[in-house]
C-alpha atoms as a PDB file:
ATOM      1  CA  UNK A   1       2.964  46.188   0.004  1.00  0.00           C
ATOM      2  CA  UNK A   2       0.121  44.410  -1.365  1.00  0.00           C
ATOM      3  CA  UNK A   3      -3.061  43.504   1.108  1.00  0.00           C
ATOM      4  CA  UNK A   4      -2.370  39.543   1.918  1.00  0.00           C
ATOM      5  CA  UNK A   5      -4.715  36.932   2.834  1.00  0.00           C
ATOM      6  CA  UNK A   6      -3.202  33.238   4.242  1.00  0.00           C
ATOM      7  CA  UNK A   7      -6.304  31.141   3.944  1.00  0.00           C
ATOM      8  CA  UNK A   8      -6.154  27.479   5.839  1.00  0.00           C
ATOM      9  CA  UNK A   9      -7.758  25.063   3.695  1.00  0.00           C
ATOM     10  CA  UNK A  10      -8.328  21.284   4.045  1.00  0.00           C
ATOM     11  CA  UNK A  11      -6.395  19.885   6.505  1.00  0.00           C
ATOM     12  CA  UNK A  12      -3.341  21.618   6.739  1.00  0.00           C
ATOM     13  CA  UNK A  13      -3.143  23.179   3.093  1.00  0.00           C
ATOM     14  CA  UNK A  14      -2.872  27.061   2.679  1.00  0.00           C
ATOM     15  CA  UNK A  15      -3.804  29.298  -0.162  1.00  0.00           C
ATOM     16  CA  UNK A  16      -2.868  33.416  -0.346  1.00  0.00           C
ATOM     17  CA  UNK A  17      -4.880  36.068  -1.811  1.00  0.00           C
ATOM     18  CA  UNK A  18      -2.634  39.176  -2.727  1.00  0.00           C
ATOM     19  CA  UNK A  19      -4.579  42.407  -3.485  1.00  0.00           C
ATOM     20  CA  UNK A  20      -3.579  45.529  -5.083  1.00  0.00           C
ATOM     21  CA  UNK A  21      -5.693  47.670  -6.643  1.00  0.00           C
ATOM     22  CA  UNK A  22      -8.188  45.974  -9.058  1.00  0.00           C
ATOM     23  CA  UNK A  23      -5.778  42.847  -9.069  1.00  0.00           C
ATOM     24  CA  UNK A  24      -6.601  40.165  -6.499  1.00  0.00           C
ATOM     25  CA  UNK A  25      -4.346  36.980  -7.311  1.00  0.00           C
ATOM     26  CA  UNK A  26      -4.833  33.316  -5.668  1.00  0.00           C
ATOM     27  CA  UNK A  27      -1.820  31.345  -5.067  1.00  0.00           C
ATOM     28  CA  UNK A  28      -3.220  27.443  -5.331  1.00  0.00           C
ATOM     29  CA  UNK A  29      -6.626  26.677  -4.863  1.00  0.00           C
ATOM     30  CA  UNK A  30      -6.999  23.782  -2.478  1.00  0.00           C
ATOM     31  CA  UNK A  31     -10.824  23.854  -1.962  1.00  0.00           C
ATOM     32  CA  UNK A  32     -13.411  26.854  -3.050  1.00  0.00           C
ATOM     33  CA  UNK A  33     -15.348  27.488   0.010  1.00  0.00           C
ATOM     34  CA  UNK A  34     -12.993  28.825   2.248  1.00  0.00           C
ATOM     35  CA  UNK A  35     -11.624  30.854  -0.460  1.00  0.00           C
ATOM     36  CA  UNK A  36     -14.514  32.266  -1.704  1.00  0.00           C
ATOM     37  CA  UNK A  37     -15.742  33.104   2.133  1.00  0.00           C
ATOM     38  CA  UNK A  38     -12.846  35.178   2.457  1.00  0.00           C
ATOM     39  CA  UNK A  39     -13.266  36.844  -0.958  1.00  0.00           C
ATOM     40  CA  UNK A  40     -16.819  37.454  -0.634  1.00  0.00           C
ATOM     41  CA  UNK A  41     -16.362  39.253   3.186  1.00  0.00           C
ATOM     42  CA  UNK A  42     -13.693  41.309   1.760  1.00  0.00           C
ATOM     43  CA  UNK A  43     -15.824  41.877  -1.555  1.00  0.00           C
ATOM     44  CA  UNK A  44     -12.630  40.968  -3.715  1.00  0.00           C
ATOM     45  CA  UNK A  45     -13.346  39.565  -7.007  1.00  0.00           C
ATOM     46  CA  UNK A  46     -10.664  37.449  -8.100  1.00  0.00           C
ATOM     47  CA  UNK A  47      -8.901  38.653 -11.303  1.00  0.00           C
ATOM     48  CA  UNK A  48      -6.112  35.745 -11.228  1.00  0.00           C
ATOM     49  CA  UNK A  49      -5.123  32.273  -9.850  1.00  0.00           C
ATOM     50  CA  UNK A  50      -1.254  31.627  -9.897  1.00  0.00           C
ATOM     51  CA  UNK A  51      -0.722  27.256  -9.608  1.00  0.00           C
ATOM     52  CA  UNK A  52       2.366  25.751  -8.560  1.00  0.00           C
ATOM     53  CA  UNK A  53       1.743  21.864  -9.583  1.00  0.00           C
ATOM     54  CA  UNK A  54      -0.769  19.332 -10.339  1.00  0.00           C
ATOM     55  CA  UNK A  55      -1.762  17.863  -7.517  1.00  0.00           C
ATOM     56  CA  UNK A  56      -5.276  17.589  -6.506  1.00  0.00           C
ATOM     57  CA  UNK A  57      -4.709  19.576  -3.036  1.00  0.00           C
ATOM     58  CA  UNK A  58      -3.546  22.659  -4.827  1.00  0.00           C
ATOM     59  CA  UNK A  59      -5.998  22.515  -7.920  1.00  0.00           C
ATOM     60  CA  UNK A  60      -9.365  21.057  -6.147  1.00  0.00           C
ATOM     61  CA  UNK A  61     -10.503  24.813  -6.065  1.00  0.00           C
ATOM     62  CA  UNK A  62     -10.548  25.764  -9.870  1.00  0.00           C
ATOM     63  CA  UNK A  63     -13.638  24.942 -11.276  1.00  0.00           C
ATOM     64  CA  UNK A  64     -15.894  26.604  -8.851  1.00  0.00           C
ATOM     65  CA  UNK A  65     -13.619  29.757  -8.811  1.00  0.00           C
ATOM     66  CA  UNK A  66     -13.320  29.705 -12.454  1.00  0.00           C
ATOM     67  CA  UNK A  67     -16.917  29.354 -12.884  1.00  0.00           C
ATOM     68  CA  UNK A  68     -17.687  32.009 -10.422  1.00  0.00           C
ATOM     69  CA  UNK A  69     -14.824  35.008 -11.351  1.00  0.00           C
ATOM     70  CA  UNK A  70     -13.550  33.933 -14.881  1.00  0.00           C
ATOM     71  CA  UNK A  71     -10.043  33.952 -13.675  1.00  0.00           C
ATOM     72  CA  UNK A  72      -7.232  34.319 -15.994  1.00  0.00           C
ATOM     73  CA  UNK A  73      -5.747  31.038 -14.654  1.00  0.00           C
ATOM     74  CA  UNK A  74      -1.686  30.056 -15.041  1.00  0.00           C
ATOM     75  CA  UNK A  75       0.442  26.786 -14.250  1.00  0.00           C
ATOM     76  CA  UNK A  76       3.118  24.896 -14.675  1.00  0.00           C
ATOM     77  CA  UNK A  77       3.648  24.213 -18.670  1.00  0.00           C
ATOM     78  CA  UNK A  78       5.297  20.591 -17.947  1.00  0.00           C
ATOM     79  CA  UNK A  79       1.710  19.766 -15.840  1.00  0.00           C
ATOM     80  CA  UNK A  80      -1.143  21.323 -17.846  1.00  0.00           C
ATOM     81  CA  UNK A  81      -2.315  18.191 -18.786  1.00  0.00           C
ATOM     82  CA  UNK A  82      -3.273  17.291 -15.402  1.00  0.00           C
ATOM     83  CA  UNK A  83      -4.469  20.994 -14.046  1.00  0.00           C
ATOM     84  CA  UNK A  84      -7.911  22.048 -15.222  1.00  0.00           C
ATOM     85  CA  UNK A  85      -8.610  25.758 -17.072  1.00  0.00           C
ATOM     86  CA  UNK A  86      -5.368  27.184 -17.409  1.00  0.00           C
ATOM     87  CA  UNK A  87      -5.328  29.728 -19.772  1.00  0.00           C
ATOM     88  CA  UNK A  88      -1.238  30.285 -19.444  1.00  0.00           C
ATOM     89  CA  UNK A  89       1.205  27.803 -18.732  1.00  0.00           C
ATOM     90  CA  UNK A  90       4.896  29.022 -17.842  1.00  0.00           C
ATOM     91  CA  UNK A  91       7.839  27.621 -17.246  1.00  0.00           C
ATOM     92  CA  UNK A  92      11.248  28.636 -15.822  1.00  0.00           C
ATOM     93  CA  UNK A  93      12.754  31.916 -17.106  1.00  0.00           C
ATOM     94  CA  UNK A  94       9.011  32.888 -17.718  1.00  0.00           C
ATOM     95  CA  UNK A  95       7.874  36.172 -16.167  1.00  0.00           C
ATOM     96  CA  UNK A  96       3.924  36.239 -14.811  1.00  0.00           C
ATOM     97  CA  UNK A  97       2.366  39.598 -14.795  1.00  0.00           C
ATOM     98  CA  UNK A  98      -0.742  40.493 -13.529  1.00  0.00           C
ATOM     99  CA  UNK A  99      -1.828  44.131 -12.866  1.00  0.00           C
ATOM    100  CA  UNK A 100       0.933  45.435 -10.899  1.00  0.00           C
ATOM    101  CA  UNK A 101       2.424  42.747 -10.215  1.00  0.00           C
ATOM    102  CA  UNK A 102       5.598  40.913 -11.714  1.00  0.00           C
ATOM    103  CA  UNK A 103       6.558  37.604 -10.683  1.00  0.00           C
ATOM    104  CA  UNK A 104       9.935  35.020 -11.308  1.00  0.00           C
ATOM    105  CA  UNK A 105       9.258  31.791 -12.365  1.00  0.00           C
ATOM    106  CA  UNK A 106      11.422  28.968 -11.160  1.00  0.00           C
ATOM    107  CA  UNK A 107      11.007  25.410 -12.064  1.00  0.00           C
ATOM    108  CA  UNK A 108      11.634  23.196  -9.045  1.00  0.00           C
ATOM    109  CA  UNK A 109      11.323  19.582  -9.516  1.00  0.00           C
ATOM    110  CA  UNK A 110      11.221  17.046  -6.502  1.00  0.00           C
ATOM    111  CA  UNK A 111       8.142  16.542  -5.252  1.00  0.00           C
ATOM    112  CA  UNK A 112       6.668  16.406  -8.888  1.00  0.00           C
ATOM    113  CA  UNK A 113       8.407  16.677 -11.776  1.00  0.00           C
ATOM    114  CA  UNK A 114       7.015  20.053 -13.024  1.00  0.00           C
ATOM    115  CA  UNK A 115       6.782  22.031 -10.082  1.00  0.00           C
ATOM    116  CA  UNK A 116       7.153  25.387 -10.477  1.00  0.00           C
ATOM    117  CA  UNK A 117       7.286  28.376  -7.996  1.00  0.00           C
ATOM    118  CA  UNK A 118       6.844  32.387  -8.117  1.00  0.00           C
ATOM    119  CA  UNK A 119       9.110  34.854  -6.773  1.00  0.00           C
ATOM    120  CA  UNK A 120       7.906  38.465  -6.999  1.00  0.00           C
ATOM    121  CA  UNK A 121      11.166  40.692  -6.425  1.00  0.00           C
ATOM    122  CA  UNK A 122       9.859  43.754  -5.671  1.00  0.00           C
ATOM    123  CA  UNK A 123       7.417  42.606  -2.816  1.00  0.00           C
ATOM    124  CA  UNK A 124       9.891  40.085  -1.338  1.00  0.00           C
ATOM    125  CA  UNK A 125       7.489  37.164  -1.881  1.00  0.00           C
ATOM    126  CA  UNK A 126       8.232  33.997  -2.711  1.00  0.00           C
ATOM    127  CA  UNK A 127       5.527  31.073  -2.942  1.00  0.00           C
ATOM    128  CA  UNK A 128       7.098  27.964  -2.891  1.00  0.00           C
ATOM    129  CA  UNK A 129       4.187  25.429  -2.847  1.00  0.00           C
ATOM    130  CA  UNK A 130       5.372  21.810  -1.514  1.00  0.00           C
ATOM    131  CA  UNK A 131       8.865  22.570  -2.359  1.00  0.00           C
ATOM    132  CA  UNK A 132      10.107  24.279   0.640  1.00  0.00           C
ATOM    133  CA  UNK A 133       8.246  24.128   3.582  1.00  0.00           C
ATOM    134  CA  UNK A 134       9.170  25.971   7.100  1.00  0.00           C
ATOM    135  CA  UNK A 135      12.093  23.982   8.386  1.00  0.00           C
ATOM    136  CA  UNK A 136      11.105  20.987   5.582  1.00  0.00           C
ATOM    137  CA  UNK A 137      10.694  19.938   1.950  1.00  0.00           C
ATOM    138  CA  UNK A 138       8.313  17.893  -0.082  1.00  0.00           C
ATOM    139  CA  UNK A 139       8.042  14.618  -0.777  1.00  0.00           C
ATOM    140  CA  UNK A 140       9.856  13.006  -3.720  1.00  0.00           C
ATOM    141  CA  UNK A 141       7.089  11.371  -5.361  1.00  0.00           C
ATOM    142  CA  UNK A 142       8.027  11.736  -8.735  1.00  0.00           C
ATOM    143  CA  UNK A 143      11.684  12.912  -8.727  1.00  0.00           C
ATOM    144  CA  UNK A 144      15.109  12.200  -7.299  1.00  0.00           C
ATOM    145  CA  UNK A 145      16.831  13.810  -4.322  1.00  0.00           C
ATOM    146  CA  UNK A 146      19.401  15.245  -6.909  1.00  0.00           C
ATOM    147  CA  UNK A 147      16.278  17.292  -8.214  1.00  0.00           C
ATOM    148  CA  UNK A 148      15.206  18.515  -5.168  1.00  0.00           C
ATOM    149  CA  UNK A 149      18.508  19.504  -3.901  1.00  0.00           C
ATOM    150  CA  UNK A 150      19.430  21.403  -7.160  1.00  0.00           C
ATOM    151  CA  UNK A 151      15.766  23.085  -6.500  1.00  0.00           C
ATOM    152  CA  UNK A 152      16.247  24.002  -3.445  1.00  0.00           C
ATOM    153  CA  UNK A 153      19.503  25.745  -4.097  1.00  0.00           C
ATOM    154  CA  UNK A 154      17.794  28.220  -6.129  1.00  0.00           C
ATOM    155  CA  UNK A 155      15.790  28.404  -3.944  1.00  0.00           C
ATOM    156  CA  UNK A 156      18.360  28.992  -0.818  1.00  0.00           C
ATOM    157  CA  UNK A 157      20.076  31.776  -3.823  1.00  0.00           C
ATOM    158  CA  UNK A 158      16.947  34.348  -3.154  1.00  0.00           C
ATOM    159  CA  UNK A 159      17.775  37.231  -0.657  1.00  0.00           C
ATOM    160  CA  UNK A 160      17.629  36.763   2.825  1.00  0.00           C
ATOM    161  CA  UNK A 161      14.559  39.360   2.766  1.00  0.00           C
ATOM    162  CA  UNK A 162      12.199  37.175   1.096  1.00  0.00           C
ATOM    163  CA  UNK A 163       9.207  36.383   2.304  1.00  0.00           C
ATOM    164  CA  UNK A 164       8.368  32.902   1.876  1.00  0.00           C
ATOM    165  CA  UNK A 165       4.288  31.585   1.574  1.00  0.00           C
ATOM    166  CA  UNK A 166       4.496  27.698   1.583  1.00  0.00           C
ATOM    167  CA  UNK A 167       1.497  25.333   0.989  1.00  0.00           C
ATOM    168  CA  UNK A 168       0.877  23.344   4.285  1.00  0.00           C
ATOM    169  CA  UNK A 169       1.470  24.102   8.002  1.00  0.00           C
ATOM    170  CA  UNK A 170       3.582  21.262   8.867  1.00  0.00           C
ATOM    171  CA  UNK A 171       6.344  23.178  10.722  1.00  0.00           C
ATOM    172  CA  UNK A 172       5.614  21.817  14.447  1.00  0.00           C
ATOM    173  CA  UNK A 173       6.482  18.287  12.865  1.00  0.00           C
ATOM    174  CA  UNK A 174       9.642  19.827  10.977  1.00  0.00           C
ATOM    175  CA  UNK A 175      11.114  21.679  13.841  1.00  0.00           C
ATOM    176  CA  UNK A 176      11.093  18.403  16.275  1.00  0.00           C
ATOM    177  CA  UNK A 177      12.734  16.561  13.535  1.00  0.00           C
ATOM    178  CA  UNK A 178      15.162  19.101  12.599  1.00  0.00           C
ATOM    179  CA  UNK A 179      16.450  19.483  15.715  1.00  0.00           C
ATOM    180  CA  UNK A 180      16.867  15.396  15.854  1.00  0.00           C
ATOM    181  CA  UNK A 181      20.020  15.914  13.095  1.00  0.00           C
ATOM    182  CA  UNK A 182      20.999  19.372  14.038  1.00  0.00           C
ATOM    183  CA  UNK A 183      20.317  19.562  18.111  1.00  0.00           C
ATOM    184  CA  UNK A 184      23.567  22.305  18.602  1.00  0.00           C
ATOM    185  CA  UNK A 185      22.415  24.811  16.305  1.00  0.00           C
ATOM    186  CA  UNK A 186      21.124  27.802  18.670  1.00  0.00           C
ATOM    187  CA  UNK A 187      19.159  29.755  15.907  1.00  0.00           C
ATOM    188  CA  UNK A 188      16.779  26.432  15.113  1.00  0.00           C
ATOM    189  CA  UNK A 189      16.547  25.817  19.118  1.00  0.00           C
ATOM    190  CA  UNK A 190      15.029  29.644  19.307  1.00  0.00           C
ATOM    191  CA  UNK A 191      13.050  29.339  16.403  1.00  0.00           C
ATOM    192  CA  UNK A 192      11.491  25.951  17.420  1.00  0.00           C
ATOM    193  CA  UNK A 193      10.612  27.318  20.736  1.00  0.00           C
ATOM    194  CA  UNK A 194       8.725  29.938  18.860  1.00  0.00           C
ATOM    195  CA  UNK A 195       6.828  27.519  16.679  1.00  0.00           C
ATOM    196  CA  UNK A 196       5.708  25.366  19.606  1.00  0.00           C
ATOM    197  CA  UNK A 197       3.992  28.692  21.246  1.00  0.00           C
ATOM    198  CA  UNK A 198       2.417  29.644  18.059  1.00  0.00           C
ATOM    199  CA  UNK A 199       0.936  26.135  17.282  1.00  0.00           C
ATOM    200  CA  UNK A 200      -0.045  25.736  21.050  1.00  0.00           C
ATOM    201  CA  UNK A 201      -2.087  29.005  20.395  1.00  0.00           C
ATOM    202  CA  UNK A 202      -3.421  27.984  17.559  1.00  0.00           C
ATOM    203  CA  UNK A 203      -1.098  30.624  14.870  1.00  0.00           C
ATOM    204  CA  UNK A 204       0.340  29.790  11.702  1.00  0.00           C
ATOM    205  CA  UNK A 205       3.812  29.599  11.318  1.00  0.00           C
ATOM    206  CA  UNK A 206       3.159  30.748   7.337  1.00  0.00           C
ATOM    207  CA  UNK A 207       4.547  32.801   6.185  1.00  0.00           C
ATOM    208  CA  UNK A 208       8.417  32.741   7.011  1.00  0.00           C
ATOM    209  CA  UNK A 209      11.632  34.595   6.604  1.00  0.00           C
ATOM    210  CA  UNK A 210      14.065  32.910   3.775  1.00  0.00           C
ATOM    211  CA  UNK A 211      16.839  34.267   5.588  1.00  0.00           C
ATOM    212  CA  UNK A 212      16.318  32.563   8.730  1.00  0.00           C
ATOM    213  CA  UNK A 213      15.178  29.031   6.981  1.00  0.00           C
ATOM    214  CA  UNK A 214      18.566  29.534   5.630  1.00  0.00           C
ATOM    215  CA  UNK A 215      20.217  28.970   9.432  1.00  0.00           C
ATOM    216  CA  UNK A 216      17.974  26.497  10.361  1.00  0.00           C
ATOM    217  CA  UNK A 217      16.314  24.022   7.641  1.00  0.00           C
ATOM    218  CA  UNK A 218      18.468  20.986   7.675  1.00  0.00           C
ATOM    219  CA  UNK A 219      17.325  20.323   4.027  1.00  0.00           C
ATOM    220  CA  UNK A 220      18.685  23.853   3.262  1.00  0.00           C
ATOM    221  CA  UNK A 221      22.133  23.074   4.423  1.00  0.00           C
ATOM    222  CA  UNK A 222      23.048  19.428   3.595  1.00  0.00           C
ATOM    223  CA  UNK A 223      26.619  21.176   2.523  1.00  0.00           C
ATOM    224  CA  UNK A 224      27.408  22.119   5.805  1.00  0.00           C
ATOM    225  CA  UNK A 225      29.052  19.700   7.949  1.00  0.00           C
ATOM    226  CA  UNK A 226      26.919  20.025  11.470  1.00  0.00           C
ATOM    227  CA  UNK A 227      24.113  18.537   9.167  1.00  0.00           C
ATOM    228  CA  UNK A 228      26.226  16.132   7.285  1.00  0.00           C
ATOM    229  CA  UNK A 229      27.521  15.085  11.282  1.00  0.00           C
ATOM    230  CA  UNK A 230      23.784  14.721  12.168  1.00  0.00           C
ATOM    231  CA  UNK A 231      22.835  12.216  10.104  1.00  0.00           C
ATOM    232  CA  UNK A 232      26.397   9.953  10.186  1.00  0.00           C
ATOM    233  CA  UNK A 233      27.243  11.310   6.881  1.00  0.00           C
ATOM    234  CA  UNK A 234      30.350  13.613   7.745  1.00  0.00           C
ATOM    235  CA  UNK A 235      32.592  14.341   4.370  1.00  0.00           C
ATOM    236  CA  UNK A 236      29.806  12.830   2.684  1.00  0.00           C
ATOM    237  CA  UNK A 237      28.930  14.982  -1.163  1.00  0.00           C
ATOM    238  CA  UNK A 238      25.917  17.291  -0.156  1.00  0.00           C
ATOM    239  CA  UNK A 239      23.664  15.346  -2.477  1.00  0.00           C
ATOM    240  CA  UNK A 240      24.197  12.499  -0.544  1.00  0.00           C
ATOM    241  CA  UNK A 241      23.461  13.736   2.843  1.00  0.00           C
ATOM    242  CA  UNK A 242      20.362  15.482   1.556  1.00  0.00           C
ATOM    243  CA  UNK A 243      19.305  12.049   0.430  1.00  0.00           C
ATOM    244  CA  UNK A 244      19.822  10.827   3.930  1.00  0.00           C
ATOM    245  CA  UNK A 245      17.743  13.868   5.511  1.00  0.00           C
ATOM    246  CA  UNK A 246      15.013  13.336   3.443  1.00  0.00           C
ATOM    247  CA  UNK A 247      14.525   9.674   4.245  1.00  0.00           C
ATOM    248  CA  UNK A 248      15.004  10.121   7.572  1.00  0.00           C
ATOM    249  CA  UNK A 249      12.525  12.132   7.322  1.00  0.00           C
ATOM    250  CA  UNK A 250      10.446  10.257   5.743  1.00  0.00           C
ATOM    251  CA  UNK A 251      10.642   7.821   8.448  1.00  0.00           C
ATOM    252  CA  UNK A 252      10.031  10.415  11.327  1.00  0.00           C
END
């Protein structure tokens, strides 16, 4: 397995530096500084960033790391309007290499329109950026719940073994309000327990395992009918009760 960093950044962002070899790749640059600290104790120099979508929070970081380590820098092909220095863009059915690495690319719209995220098979890692969260989802600020769903579903079709390196620590918040539509299910009861110890001690709850998000994450299983119950949508078409989810979410 590769050497992995998780590196908090802004408020609740995270970036990942994977390292094998010569090859040290940056998943989403949020901010420089932290990134750089780590790089710089670990005398890394950073060979490539990987970017899952446009927004500021995940592309603030570039231009000082570009400037500093002339990364060869990659993004989504439908955003590379709006994401400074890429020197690839990708889109799904694309493969990223870089040194020994090979990653998947998936496009996942929902919480912007050309999302995209990276799946490397042979390491089990998956880096989902604000699509999938621990126990959540983005926000749908530029697509519809239809979108996300369908992205998610590919998503939810990786194996159970995956890894899964998301781009904010909002789990504590997800777990209460999971269990608020889906209060029976004994695996999310466990697993919530869990994540109040680890935030209470000051942990990360990044990464996560895709097989257990699978039992648990309401948003992962609006076509099963404890969730569909949950929200007062029972028989309801899983797009619709993913709908419902999500704004009840968004009203948490």
């Amino acid at each position: 397995m590769p050497d992995i960093r998780l590196i908090p950044c802004l408020a609740d962002n995270y970036a990942v530096l994977l390292k094998e070899g010569e090859t040290v790749v940056l998943i989403d640059a949020p901010e420089a500084a932290p990134i750089q600290a780590v790089l710089e104790k670990e005398d890394w120099r950073l060979t490539h960033i990987l970017i899952t979508h446009k927004h500021d929070d995940h592309i603030a970081g570039i231009p000082a790391l570009a400037k500093a380590y002339r990364p060869e820098i990659t993004g989504p092909a439908a955003e590379a309007s709006s994401i400074p220095g890429l020197s690839k863009t990708v889109r799904e059915g694309d493969t990223v290499t870089v040194g020994p690495f090979t990653a998947d690319v998936y496009d996942t719209p929902g919480h912007t329109k050309g999302h995209i995220v990276f799946h490397f098979p042979k390491e089990k890692l998956l880096f989902s950026g604000d699509t999938m969260f621990a126990l959540g989802c983005g926000r749908l600020f530029e697509d519809t719940p239809a979108a996300m769903w369908n992205s998610l579903k590919k998503l939810r079709a990786l194996p159970d073994d995956t890894t899964v390196y998301c781009g904010h620590e909002y789990t504590l918040s997800n777990a209460r309000f999971a269990l608020s539509v889906d209060p029976d299910n004994p695996a999310l009861k466990t697993r919530a327990a869990e994540i109040e110890q680890l935030r209470a001690s000051g942990k990360p709850t990044v990464p996560f395992n895709l097989g257990l998000e699978k039992k648990t994450s309401p948003f992962l299983r609006a076509d099963e009918a404890a969730v569909a119950e949950g929200v007062g949508k029972a028989g309801a078409k899983p797009e619709i009760v993913f709908t419902e989810v999500r704004e009840r979410k968004n009203r948490a």
